[in-house]
PDB file of N, CA and C in Angstrom:
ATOM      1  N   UNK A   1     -21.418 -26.639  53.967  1.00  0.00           N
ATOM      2  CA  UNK A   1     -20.351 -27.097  54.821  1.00  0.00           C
ATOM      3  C   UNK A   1     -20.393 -26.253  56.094  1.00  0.00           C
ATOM      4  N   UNK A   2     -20.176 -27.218  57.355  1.00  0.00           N
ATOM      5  CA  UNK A   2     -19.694 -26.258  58.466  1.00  0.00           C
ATOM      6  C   UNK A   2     -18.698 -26.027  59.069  1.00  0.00           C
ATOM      7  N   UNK A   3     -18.156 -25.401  59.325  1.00  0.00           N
ATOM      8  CA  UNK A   3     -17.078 -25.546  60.412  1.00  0.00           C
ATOM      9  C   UNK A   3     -17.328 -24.729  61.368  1.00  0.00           C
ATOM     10  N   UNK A   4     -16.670 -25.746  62.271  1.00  0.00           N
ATOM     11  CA  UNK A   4     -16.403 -25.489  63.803  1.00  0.00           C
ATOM     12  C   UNK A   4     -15.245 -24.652  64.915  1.00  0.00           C
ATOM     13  N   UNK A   5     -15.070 -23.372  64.734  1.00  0.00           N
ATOM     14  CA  UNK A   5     -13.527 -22.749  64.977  1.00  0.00           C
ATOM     15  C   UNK A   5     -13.575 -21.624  65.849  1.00  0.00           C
ATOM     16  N   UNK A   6     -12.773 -21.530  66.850  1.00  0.00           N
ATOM     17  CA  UNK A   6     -13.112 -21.041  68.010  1.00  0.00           C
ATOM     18  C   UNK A   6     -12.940 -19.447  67.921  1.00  0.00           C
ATOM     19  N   UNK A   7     -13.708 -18.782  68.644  1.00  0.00           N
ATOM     20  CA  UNK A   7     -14.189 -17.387  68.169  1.00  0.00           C
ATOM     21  C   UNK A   7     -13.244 -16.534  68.146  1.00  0.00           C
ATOM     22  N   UNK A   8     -12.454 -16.757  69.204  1.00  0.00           N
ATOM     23  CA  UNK A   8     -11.411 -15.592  68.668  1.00  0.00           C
ATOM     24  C   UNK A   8     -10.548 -15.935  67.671  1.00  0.00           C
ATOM     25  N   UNK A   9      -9.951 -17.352  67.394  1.00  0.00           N
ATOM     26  CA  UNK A   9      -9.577 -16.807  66.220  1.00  0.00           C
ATOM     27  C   UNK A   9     -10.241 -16.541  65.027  1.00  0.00           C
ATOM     28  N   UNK A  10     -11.707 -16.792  65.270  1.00  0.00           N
ATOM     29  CA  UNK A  10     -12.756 -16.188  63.757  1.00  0.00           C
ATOM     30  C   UNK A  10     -12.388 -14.928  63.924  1.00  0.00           C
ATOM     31  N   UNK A  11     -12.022 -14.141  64.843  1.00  0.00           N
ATOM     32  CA  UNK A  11     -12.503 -12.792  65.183  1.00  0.00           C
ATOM     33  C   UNK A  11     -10.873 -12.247  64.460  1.00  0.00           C
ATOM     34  N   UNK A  12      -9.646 -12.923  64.765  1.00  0.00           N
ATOM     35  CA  UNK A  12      -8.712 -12.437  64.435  1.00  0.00           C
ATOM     36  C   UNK A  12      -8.249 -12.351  63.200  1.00  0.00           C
ATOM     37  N   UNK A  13      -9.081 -13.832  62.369  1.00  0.00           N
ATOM     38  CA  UNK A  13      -8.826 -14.306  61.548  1.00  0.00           C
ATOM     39  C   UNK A  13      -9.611 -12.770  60.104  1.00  0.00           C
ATOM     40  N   UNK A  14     -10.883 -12.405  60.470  1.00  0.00           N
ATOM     41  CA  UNK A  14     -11.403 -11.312  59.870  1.00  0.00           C
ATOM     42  C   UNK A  14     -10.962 -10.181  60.211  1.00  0.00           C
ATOM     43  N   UNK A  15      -9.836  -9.999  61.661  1.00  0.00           N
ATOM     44  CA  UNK A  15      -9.208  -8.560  60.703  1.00  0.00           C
ATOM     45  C   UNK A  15      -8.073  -8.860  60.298  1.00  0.00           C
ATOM     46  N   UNK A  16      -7.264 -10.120  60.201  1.00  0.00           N
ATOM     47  CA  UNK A  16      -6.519 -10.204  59.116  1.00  0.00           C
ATOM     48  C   UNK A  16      -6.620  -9.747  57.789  1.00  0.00           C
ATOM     49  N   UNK A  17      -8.223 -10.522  57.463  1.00  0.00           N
ATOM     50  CA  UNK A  17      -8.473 -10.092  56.041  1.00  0.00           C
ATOM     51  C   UNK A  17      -8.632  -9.119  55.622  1.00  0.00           C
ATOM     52  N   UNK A  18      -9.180  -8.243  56.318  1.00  0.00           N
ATOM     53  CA  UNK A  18      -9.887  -6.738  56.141  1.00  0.00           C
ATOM     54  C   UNK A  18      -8.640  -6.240  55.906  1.00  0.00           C
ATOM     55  N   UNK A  19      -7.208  -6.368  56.979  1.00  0.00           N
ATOM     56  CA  UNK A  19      -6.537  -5.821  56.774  1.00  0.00           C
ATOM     57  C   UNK A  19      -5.126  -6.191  55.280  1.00  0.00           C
ATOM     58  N   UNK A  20      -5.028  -7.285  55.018  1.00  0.00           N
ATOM     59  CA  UNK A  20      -5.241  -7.896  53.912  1.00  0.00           C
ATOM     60  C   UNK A  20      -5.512  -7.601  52.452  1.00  0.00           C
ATOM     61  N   UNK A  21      -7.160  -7.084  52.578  1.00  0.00           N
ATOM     62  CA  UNK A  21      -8.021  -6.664  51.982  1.00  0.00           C
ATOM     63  C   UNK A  21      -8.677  -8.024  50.941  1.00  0.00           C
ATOM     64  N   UNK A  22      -8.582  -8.912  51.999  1.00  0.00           N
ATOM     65  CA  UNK A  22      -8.948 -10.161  51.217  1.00  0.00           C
ATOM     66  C   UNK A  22     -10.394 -10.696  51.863  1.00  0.00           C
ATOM     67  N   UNK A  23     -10.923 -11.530  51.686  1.00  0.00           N
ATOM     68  CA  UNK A  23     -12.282 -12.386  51.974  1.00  0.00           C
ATOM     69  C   UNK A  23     -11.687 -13.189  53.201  1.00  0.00           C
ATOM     70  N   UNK A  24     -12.519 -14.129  53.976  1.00  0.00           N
ATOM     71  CA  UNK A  24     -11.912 -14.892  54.820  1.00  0.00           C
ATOM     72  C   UNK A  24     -12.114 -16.198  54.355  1.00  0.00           C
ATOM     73  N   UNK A  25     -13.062 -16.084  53.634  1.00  0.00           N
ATOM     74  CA  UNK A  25     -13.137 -17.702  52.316  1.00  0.00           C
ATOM     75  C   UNK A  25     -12.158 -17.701  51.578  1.00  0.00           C
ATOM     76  N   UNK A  26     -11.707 -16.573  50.844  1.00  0.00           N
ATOM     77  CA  UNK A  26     -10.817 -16.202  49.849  1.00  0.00           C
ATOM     78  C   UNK A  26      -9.374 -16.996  50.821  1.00  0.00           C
ATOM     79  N   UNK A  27      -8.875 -16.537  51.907  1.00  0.00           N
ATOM     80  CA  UNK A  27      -8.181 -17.216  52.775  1.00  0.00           C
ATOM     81  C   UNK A  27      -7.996 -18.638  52.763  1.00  0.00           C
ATOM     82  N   UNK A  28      -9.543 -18.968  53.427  1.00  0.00           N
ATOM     83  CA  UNK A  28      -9.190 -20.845  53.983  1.00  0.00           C
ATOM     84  C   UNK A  28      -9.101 -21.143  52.622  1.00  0.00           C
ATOM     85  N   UNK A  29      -9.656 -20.628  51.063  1.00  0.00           N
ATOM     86  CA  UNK A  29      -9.152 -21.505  50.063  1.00  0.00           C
ATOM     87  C   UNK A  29      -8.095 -21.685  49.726  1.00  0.00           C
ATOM     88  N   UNK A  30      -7.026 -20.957  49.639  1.00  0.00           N
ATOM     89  CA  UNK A  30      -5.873 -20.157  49.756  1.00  0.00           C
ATOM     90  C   UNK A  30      -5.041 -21.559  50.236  1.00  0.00           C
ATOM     91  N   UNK A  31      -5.583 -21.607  51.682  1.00  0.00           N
ATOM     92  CA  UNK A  31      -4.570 -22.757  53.213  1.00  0.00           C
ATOM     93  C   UNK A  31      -5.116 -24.063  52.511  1.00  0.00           C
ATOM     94  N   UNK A  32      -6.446 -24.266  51.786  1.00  0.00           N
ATOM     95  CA  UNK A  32      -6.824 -25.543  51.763  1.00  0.00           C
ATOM     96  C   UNK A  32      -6.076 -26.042  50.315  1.00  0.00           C
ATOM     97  N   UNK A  33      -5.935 -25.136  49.639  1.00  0.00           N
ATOM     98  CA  UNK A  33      -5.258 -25.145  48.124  1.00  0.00           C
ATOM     99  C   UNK A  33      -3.999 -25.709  48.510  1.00  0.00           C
ATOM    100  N   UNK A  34      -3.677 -24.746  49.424  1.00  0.00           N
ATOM    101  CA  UNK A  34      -2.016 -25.244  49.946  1.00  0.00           C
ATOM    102  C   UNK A  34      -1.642 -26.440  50.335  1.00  0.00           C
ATOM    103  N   UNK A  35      -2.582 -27.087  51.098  1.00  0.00           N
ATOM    104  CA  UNK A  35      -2.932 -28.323  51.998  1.00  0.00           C
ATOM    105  C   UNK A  35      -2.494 -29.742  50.891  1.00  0.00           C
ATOM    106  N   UNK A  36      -3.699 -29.452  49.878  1.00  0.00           N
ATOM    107  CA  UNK A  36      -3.643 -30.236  48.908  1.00  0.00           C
ATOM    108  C   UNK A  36      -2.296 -30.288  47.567  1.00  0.00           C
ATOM    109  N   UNK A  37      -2.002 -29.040  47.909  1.00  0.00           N
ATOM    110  CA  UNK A  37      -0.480 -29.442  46.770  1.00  0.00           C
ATOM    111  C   UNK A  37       0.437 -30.074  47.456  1.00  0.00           C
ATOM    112  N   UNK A  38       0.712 -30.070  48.936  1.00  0.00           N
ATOM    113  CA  UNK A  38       1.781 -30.732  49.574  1.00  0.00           C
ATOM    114  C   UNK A  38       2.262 -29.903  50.654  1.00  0.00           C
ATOM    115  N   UNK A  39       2.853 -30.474  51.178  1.00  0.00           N
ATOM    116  CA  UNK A  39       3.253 -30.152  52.518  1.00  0.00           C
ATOM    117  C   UNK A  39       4.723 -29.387  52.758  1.00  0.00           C
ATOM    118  N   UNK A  40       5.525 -29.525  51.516  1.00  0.00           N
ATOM    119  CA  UNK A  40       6.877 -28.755  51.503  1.00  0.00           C
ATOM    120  C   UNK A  40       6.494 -27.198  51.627  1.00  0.00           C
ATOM    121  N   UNK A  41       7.228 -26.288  51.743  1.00  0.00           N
ATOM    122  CA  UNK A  41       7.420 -25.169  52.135  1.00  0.00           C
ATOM    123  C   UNK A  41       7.064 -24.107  51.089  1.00  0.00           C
ATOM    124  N   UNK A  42       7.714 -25.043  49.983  1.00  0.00           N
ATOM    125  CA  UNK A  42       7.398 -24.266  48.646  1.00  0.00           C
ATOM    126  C   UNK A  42       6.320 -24.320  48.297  1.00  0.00           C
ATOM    127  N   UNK A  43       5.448 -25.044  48.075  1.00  0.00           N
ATOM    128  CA  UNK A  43       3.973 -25.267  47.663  1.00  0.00           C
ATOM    129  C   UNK A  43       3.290 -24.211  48.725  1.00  0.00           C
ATOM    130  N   UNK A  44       3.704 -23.528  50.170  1.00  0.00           N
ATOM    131  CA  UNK A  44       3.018 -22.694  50.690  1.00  0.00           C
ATOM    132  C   UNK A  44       3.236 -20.820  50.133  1.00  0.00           C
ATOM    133  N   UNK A  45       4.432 -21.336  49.816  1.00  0.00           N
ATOM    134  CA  UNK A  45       5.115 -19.912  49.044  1.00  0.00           C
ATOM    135  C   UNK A  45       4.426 -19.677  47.791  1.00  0.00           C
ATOM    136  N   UNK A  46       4.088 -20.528  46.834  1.00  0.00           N
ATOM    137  CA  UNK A  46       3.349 -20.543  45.776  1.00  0.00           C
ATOM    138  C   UNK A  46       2.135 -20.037  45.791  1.00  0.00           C
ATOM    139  N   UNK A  47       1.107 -20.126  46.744  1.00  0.00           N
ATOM    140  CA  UNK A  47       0.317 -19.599  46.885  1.00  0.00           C
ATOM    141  C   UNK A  47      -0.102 -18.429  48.160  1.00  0.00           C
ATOM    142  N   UNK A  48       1.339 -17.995  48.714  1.00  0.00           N
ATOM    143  CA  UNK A  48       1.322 -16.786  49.181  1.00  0.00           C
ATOM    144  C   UNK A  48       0.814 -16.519  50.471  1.00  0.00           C
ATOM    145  N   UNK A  49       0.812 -17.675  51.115  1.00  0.00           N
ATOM    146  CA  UNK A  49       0.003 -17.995  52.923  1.00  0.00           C
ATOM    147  C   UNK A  49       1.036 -17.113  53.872  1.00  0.00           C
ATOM    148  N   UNK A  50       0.047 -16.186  54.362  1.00  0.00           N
ATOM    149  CA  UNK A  50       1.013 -15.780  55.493  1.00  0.00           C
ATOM    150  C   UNK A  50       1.384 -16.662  56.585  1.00  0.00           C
ATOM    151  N   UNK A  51       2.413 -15.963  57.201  1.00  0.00           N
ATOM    152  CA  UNK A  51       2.815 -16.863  58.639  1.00  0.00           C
ATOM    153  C   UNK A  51       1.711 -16.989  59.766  1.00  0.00           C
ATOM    154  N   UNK A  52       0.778 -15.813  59.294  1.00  0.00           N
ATOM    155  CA  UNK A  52      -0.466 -16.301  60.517  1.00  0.00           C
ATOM    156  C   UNK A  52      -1.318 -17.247  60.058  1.00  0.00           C
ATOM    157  N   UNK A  53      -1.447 -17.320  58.924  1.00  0.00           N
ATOM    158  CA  UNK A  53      -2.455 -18.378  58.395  1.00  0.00           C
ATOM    159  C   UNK A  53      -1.696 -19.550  58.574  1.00  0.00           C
ATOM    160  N   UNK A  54       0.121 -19.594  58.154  1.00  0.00           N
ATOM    161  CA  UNK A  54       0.440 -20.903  58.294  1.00  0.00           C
ATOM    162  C   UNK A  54       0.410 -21.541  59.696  1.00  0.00           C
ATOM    163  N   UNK A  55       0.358 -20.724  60.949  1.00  0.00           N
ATOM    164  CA  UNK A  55       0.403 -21.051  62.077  1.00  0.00           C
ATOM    165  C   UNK A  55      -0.978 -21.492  62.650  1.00  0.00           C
ATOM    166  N   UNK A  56      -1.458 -21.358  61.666  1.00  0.00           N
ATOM    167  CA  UNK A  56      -2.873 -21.956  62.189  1.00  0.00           C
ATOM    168  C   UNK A  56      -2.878 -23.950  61.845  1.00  0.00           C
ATOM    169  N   UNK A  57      -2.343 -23.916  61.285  1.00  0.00           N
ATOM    170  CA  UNK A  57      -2.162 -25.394  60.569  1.00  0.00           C
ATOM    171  C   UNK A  57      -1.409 -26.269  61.669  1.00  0.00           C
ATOM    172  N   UNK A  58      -0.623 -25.654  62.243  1.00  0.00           N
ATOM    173  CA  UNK A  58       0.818 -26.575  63.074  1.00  0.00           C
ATOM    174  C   UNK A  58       0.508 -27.368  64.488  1.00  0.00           C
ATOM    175  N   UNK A  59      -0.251 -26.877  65.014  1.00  0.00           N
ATOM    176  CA  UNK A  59      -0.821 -28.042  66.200  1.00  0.00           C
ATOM    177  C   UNK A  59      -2.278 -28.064  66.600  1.00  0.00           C
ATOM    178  N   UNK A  60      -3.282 -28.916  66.040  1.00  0.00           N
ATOM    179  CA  UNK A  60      -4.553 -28.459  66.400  1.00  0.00           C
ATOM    180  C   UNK A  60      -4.642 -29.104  67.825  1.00  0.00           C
ATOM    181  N   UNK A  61      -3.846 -29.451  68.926  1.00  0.00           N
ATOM    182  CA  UNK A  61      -4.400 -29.698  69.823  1.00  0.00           C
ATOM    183  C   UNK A  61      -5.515 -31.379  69.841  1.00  0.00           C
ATOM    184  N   UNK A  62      -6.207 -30.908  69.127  1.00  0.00           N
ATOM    185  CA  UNK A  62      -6.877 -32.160  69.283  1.00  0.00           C
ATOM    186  C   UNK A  62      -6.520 -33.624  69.023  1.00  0.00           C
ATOM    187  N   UNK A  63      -6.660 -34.543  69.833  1.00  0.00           N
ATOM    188  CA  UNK A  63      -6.462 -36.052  70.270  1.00  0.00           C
ATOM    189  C   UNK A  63      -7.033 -36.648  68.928  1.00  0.00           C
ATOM    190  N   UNK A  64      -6.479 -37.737  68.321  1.00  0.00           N
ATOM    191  CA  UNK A  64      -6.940 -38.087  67.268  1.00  0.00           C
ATOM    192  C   UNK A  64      -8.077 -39.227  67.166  1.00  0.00           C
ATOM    193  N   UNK A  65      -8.524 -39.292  68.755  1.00  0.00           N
ATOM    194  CA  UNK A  65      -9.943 -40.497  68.904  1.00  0.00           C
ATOM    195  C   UNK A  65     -10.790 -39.793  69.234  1.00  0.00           C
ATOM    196  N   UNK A  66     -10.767 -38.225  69.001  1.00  0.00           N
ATOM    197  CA  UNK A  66     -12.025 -37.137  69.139  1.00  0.00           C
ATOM    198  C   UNK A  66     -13.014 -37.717  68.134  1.00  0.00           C
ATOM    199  N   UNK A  67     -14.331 -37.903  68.946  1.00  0.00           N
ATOM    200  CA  UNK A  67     -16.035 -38.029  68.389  1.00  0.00           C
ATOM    201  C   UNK A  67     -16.094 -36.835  67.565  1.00  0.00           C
ATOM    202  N   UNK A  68     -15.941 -36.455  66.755  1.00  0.00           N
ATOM    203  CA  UNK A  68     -16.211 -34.770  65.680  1.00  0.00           C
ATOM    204  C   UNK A  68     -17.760 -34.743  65.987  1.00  0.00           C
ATOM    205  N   UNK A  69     -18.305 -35.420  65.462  1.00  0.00           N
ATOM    206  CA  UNK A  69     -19.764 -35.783  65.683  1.00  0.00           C
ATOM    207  C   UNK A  69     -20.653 -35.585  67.013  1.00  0.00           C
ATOM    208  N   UNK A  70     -20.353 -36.168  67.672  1.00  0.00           N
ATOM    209  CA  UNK A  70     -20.259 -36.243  69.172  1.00  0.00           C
ATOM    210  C   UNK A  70     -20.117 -34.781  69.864  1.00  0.00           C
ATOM    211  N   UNK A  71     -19.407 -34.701  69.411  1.00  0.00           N
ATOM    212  CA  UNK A  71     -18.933 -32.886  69.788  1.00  0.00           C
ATOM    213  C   UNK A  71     -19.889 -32.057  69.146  1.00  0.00           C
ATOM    214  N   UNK A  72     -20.306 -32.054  67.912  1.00  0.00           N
ATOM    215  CA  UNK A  72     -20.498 -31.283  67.408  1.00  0.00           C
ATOM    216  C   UNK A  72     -22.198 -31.423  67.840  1.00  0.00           C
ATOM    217  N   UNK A  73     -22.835 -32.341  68.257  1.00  0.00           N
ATOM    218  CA  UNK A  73     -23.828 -32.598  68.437  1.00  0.00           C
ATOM    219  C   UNK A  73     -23.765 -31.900  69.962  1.00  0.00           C
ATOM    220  N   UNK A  74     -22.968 -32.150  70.899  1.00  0.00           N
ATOM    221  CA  UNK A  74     -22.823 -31.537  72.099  1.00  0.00           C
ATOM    222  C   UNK A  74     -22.714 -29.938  71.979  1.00  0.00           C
ATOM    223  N   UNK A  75     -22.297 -29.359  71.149  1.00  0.00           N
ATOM    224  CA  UNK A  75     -22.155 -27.797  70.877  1.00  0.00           C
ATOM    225  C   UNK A  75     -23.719 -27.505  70.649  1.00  0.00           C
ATOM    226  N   UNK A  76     -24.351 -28.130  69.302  1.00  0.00           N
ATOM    227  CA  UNK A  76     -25.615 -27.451  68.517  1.00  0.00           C
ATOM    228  C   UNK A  76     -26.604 -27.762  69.944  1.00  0.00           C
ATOM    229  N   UNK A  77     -26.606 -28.969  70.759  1.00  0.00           N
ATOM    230  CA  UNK A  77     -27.598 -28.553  71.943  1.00  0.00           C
ATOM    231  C   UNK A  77     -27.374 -27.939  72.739  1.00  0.00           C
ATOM    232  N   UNK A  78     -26.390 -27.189  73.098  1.00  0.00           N
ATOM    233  CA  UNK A  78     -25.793 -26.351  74.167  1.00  0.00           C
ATOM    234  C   UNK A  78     -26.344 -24.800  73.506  1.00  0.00           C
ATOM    235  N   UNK A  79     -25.471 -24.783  72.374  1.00  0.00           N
ATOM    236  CA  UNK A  79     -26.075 -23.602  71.514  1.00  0.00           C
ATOM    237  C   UNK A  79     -27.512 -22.894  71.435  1.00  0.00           C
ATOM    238  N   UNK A  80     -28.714 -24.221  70.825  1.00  0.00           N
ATOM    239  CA  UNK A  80     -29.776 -23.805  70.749  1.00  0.00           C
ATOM    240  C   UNK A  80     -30.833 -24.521  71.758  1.00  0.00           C
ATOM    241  N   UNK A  81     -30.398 -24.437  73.176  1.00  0.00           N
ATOM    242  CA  UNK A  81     -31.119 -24.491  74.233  1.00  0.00           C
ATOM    243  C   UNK A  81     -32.503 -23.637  74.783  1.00  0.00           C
TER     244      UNK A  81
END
């Protein structure tokens, strides 16, 4: 699997963990676990998501007729030019 996520918050997102003392996989499973039990408040409490992780969830900004593909094909040739 890949994902696509912009560097600083990769960058912020690993000293969360460090500081944490958790994984940063250990994390997104954590938000994605959460994702999938539901969307109430409690199901995020259950599995213990901080407020920075939950704030990552609340507006991605992105337009919902975004090419993912398209993009992502535009990054990997930009990338390995």
């Amino acid at each position: 699997m890949t994902l696509k996520l912009d560097k600083d918050i990769i960058e912020k997102a690993k000293i969360y963990a460090s500081e944490k003392n958790r994984s940063l996989s250990a994390i997104i499973e954590s938000y994605l676990k959460a994702l999938t039990l539901g969307k109430d408040e409690e199901s995020f409490e259950e599995i213990k998501i901080s407020p920075f992780v939950k704030s990552m969830s609340l507006k991605s900004g992105l337009s919902g007729d975004l090419d993912y593909k398209k993009e992502l094909g535009n990054y990997y040739s930009e990338k390995y030019k």
